[in-house]
C-alpha atoms as a PDB file:
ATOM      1  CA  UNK A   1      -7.052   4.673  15.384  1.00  0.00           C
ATOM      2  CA  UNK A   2      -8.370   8.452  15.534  1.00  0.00           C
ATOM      3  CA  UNK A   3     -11.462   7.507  13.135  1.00  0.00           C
ATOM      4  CA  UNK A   4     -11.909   4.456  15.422  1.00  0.00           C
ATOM      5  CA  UNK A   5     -12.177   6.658  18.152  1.00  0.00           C
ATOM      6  CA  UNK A   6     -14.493   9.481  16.660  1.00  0.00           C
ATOM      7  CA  UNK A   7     -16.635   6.390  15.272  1.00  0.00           C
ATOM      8  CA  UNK A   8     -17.215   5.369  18.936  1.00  0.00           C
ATOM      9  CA  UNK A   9     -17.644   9.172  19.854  1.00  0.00           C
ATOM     10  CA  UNK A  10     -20.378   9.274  17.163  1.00  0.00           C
ATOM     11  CA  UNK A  11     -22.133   5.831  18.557  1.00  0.00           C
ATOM     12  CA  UNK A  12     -22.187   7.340  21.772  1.00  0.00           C
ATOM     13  CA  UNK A  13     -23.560  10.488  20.792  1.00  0.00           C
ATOM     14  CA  UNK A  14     -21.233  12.120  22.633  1.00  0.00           C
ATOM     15  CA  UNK A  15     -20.905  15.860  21.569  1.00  0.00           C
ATOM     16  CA  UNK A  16     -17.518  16.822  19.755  1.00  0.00           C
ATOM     17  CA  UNK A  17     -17.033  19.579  22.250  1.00  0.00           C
ATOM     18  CA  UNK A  18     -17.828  17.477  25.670  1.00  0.00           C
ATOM     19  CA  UNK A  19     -14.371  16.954  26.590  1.00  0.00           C
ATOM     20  CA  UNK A  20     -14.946  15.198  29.955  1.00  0.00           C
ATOM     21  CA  UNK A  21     -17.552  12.899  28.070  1.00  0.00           C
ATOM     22  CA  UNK A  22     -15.137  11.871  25.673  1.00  0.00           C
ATOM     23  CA  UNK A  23     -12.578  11.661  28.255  1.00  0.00           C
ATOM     24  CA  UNK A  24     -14.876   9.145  30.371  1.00  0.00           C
ATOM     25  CA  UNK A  25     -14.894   7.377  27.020  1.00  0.00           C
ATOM     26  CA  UNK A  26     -11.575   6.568  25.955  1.00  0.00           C
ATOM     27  CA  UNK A  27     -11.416   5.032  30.046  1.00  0.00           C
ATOM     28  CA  UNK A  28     -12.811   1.976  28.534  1.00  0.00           C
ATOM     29  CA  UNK A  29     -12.233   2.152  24.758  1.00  0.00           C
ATOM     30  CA  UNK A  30      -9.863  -0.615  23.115  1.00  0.00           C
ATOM     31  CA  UNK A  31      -8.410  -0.246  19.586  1.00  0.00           C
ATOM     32  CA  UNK A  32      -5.932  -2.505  18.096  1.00  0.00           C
ATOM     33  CA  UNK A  33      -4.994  -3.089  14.736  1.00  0.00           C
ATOM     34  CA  UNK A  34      -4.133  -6.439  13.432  1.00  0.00           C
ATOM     35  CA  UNK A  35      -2.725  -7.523  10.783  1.00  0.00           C
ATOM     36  CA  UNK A  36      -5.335 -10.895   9.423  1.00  0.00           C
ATOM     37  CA  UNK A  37      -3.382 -12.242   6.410  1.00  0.00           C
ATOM     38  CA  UNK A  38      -1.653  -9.071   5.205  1.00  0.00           C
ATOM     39  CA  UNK A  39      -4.670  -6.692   4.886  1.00  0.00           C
ATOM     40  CA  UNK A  40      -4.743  -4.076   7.974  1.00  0.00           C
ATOM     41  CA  UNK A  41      -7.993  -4.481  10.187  1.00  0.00           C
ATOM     42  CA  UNK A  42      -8.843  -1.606  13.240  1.00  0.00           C
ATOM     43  CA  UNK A  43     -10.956  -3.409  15.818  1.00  0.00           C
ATOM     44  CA  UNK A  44     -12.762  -1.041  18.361  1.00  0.00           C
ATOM     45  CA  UNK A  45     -13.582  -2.978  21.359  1.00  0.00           C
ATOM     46  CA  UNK A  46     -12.514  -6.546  19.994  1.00  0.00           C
ATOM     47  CA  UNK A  47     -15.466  -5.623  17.121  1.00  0.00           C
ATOM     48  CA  UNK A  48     -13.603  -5.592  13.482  1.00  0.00           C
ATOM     49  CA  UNK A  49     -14.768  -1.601  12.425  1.00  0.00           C
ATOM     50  CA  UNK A  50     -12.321  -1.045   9.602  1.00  0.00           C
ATOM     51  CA  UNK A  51     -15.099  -0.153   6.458  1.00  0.00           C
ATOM     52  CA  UNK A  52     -17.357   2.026   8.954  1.00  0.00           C
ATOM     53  CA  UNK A  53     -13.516   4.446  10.186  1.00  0.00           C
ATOM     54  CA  UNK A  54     -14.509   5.546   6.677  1.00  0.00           C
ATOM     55  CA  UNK A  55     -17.384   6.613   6.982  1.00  0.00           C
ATOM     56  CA  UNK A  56     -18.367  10.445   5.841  1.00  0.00           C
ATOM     57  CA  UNK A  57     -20.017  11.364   9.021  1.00  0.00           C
ATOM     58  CA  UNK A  58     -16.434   9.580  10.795  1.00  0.00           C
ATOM     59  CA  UNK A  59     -14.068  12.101   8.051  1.00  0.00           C
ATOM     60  CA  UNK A  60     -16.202  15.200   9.040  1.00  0.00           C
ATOM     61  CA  UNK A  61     -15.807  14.858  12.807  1.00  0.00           C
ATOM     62  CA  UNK A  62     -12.329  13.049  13.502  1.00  0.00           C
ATOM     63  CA  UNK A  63     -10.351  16.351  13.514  1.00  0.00           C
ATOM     64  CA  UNK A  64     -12.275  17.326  16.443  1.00  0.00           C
ATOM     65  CA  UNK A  65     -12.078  14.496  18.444  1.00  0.00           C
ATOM     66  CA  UNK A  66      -8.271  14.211  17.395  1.00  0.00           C
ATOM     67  CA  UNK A  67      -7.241  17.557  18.690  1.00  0.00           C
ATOM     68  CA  UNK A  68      -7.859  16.727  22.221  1.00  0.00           C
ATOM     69  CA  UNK A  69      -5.346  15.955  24.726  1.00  0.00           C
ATOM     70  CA  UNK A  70      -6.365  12.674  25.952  1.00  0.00           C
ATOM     71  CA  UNK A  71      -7.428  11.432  22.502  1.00  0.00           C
ATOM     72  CA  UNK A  72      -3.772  11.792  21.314  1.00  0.00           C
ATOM     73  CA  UNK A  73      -1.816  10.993  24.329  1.00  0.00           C
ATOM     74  CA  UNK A  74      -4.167   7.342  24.177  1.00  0.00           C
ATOM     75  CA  UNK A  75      -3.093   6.744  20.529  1.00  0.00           C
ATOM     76  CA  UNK A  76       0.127   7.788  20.924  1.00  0.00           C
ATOM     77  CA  UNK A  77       0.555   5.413  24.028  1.00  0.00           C
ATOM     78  CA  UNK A  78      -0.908   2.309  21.794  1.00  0.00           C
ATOM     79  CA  UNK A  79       0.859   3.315  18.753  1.00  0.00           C
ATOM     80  CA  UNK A  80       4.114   3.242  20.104  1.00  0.00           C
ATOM     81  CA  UNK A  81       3.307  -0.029  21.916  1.00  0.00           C
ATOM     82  CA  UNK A  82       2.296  -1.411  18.696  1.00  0.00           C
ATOM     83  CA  UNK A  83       5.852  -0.653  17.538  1.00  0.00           C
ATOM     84  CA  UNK A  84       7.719  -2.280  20.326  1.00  0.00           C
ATOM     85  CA  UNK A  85       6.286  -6.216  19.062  1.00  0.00           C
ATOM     86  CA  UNK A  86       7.704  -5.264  15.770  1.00  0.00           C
ATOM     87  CA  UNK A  87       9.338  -3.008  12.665  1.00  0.00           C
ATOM     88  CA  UNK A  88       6.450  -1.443  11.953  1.00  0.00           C
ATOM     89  CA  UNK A  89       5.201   1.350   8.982  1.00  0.00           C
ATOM     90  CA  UNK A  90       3.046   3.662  10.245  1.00  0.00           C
ATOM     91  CA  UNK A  91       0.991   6.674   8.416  1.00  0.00           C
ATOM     92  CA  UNK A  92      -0.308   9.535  10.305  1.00  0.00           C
ATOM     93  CA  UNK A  93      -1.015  13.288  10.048  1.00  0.00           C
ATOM     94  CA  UNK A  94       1.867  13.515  13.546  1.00  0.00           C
ATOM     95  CA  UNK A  95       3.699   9.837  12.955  1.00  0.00           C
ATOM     96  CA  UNK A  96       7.168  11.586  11.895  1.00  0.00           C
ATOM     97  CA  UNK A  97       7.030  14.524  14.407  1.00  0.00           C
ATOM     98  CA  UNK A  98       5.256  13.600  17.788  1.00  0.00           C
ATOM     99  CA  UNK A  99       4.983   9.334  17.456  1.00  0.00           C
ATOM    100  CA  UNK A 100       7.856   8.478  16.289  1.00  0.00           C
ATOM    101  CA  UNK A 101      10.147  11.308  16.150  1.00  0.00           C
ATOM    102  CA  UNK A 102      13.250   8.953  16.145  1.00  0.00           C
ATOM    103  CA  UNK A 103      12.082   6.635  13.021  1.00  0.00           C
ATOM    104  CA  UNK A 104      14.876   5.531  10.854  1.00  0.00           C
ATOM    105  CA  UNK A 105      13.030   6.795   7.509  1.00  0.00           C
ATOM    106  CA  UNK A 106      10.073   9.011   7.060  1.00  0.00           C
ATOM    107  CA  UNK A 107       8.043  10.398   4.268  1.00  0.00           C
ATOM    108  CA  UNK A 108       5.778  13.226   3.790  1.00  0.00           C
ATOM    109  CA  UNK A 109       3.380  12.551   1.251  1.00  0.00           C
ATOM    110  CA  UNK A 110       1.452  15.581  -0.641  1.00  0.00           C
ATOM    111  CA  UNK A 111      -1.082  16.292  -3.030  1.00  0.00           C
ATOM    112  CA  UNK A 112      -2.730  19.205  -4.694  1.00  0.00           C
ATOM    113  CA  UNK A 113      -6.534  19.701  -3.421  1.00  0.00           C
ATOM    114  CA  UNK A 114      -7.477  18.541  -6.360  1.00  0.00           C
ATOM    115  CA  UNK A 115      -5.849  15.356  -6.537  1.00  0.00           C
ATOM    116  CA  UNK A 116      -6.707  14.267  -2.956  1.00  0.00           C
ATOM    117  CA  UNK A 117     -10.836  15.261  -3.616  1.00  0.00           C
ATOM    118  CA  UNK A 118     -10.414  13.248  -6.873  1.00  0.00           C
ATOM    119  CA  UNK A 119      -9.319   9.769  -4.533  1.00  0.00           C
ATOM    120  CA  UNK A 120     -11.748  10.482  -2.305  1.00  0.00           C
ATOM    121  CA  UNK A 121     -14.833  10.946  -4.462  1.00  0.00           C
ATOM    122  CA  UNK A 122     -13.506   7.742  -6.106  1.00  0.00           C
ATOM    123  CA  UNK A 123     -13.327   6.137  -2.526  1.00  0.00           C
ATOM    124  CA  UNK A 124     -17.072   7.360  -2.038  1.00  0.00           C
ATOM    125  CA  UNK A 125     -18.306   5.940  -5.424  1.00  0.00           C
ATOM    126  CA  UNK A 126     -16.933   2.857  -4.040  1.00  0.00           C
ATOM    127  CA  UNK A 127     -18.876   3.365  -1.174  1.00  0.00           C
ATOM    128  CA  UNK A 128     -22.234   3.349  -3.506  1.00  0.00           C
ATOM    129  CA  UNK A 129     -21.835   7.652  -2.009  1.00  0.00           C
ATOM    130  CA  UNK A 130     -22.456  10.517  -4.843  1.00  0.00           C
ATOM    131  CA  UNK A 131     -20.750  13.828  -3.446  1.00  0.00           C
ATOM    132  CA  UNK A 132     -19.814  16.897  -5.196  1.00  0.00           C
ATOM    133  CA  UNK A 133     -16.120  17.373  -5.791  1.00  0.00           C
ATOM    134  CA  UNK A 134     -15.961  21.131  -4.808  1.00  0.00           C
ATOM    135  CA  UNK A 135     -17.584  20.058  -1.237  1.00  0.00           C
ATOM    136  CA  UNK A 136     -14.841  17.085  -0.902  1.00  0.00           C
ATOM    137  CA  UNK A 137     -12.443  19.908  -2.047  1.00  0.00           C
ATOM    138  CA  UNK A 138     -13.649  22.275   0.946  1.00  0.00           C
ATOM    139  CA  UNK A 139     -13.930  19.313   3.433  1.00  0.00           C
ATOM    140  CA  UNK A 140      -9.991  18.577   2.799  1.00  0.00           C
ATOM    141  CA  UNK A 141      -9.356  22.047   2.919  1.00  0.00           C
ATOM    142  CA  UNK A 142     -10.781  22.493   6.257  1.00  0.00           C
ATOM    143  CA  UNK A 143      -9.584  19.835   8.057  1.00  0.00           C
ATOM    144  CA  UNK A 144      -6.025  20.330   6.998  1.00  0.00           C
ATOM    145  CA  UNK A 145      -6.357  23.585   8.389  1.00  0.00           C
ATOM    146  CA  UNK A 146      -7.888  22.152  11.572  1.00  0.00           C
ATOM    147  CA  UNK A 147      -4.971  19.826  11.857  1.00  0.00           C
ATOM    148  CA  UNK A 148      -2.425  22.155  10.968  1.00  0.00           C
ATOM    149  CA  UNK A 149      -2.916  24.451  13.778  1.00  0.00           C
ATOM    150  CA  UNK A 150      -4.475  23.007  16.086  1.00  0.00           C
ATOM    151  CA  UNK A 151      -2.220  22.958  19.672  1.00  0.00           C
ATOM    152  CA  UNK A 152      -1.529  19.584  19.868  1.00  0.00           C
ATOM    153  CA  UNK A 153       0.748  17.605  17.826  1.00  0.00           C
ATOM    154  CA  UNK A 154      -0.502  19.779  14.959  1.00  0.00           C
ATOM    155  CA  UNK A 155       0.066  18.610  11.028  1.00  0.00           C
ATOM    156  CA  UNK A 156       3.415  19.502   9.961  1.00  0.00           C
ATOM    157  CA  UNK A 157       6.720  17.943   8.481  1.00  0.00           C
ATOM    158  CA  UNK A 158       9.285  16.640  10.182  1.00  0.00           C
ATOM    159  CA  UNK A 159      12.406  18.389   9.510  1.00  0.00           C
ATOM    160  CA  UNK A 160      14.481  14.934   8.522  1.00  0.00           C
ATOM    161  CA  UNK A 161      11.384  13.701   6.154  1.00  0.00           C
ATOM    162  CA  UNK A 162      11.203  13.021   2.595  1.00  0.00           C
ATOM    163  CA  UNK A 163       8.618  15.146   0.985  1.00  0.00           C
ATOM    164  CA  UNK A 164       6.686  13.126  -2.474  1.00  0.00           C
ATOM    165  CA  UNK A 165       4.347  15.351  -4.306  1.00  0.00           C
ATOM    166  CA  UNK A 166       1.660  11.963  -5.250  1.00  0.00           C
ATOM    167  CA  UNK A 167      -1.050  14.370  -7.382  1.00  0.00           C
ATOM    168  CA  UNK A 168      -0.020  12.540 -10.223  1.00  0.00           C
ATOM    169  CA  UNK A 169       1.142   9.378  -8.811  1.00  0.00           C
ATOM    170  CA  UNK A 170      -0.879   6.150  -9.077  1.00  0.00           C
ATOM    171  CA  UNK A 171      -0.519   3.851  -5.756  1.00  0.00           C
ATOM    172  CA  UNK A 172       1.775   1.373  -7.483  1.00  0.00           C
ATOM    173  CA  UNK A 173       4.316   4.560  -8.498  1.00  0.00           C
ATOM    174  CA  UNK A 174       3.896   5.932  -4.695  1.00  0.00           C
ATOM    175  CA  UNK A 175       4.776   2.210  -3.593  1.00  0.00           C
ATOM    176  CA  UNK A 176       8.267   1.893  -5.792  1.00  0.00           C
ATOM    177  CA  UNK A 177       9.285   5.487  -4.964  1.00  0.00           C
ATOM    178  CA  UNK A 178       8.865   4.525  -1.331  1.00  0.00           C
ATOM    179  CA  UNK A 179      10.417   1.138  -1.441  1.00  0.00           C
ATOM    180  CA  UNK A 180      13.229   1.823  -3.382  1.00  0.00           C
ATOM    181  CA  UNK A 181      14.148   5.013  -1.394  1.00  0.00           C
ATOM    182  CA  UNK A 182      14.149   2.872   1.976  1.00  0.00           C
ATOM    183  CA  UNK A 183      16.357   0.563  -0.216  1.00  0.00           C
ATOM    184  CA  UNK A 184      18.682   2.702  -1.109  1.00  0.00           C
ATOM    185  CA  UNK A 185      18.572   4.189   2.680  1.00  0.00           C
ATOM    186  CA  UNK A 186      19.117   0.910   4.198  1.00  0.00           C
ATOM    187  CA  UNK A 187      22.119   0.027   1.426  1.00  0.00           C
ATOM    188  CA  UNK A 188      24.029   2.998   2.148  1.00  0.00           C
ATOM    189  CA  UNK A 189      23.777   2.277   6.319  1.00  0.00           C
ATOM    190  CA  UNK A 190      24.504  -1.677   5.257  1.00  0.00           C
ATOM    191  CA  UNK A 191      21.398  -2.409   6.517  1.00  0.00           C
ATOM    192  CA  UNK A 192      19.343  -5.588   5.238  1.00  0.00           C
END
């Protein structure tokens, strides 16, 4: 939803530090995410935008447009709608703390630097995009610091989550720890 945002930002031409512009923005911006046959799609302004959210020029700037008030307190608003039609599972740098604070089971998932500019220069290549590791390496580097302190709902764990180290997980290992640990959760509450 925050890359959906910052793409629209980016459309605009709106600069990252015009506040009030982006502000004026979000007055008539629509996201939703739906859910087509089991595959996630973002939609910005009933326009399906899920393959240009990842977009390198959309990574670079979304930690700017994410740290402002009104960005966040929008998201937050839709996300939490979002959850009220249904159980939901949700991923995001403040899901556990500031979004849902109250979820019954939440995981913090971590990787080395490393690791994470591997899966993205793989998600790049994919993309047809050549980029030098060490410069994904720095570009993760600085926008978890960005995140993690800036003022509002900064990056951080929440004290009740589940930390998994994935640098040397595959997806389908990350899948069957999570799974099976929300199993087990739900067993032991006698939950189905």
């Amino acid at each position: 939803m925050y890359r959906a945002v910052t793409l629209k930002v980016l459309r605009e031409k709106i600069p990252l530090n015009d506040e009030n512009g982006i502000r004026s923005m979000m007055e008539g911006t629509a996201i939703e995410l739906r859910n087509p046959g089991g595959t996630l799609a973002v939609f910005l302004d009933g326009v399906e935008v899920s393959t240009e959210i990842r977009a390198e020029a959309v990574t670079r700037a979304v930690s700017a447009v994410s740290r402002l008030r009104e960005v966040r307190t929008a998201m937050v608003r839709e996300q939490r709608r979002s959850a009220q039609q249904s159980d939901i599972v949700a991923e995001g740098r403040d899901i556990g703390t500031v979004v849902f604070p109250d979820a019954d089971l939440k995981f913090f998932m971590i990787a080395g630097i490393e690791a994470r500019a591997r899966r993205r220069q793989a998600d790049l290549a994919a993309q047809g995009i050549t980029m030098e590791l060490d410069a994904i390496a720095r570009a993760i580097h600085e926008r978890d610091e960005l995140d993690s302190t800036r003022s509002e709902s900064p990056l951080r764990k929440a004290a009740d989550a589940i930390e998994i180290d994935t640098s040397d997980l595959t997806i389908e290992e990350q899948v069957t720890m999570v799974v099976n640990t929300a199993r087990e959760r739900l067993e032991r509450t006698g939950r189905q």
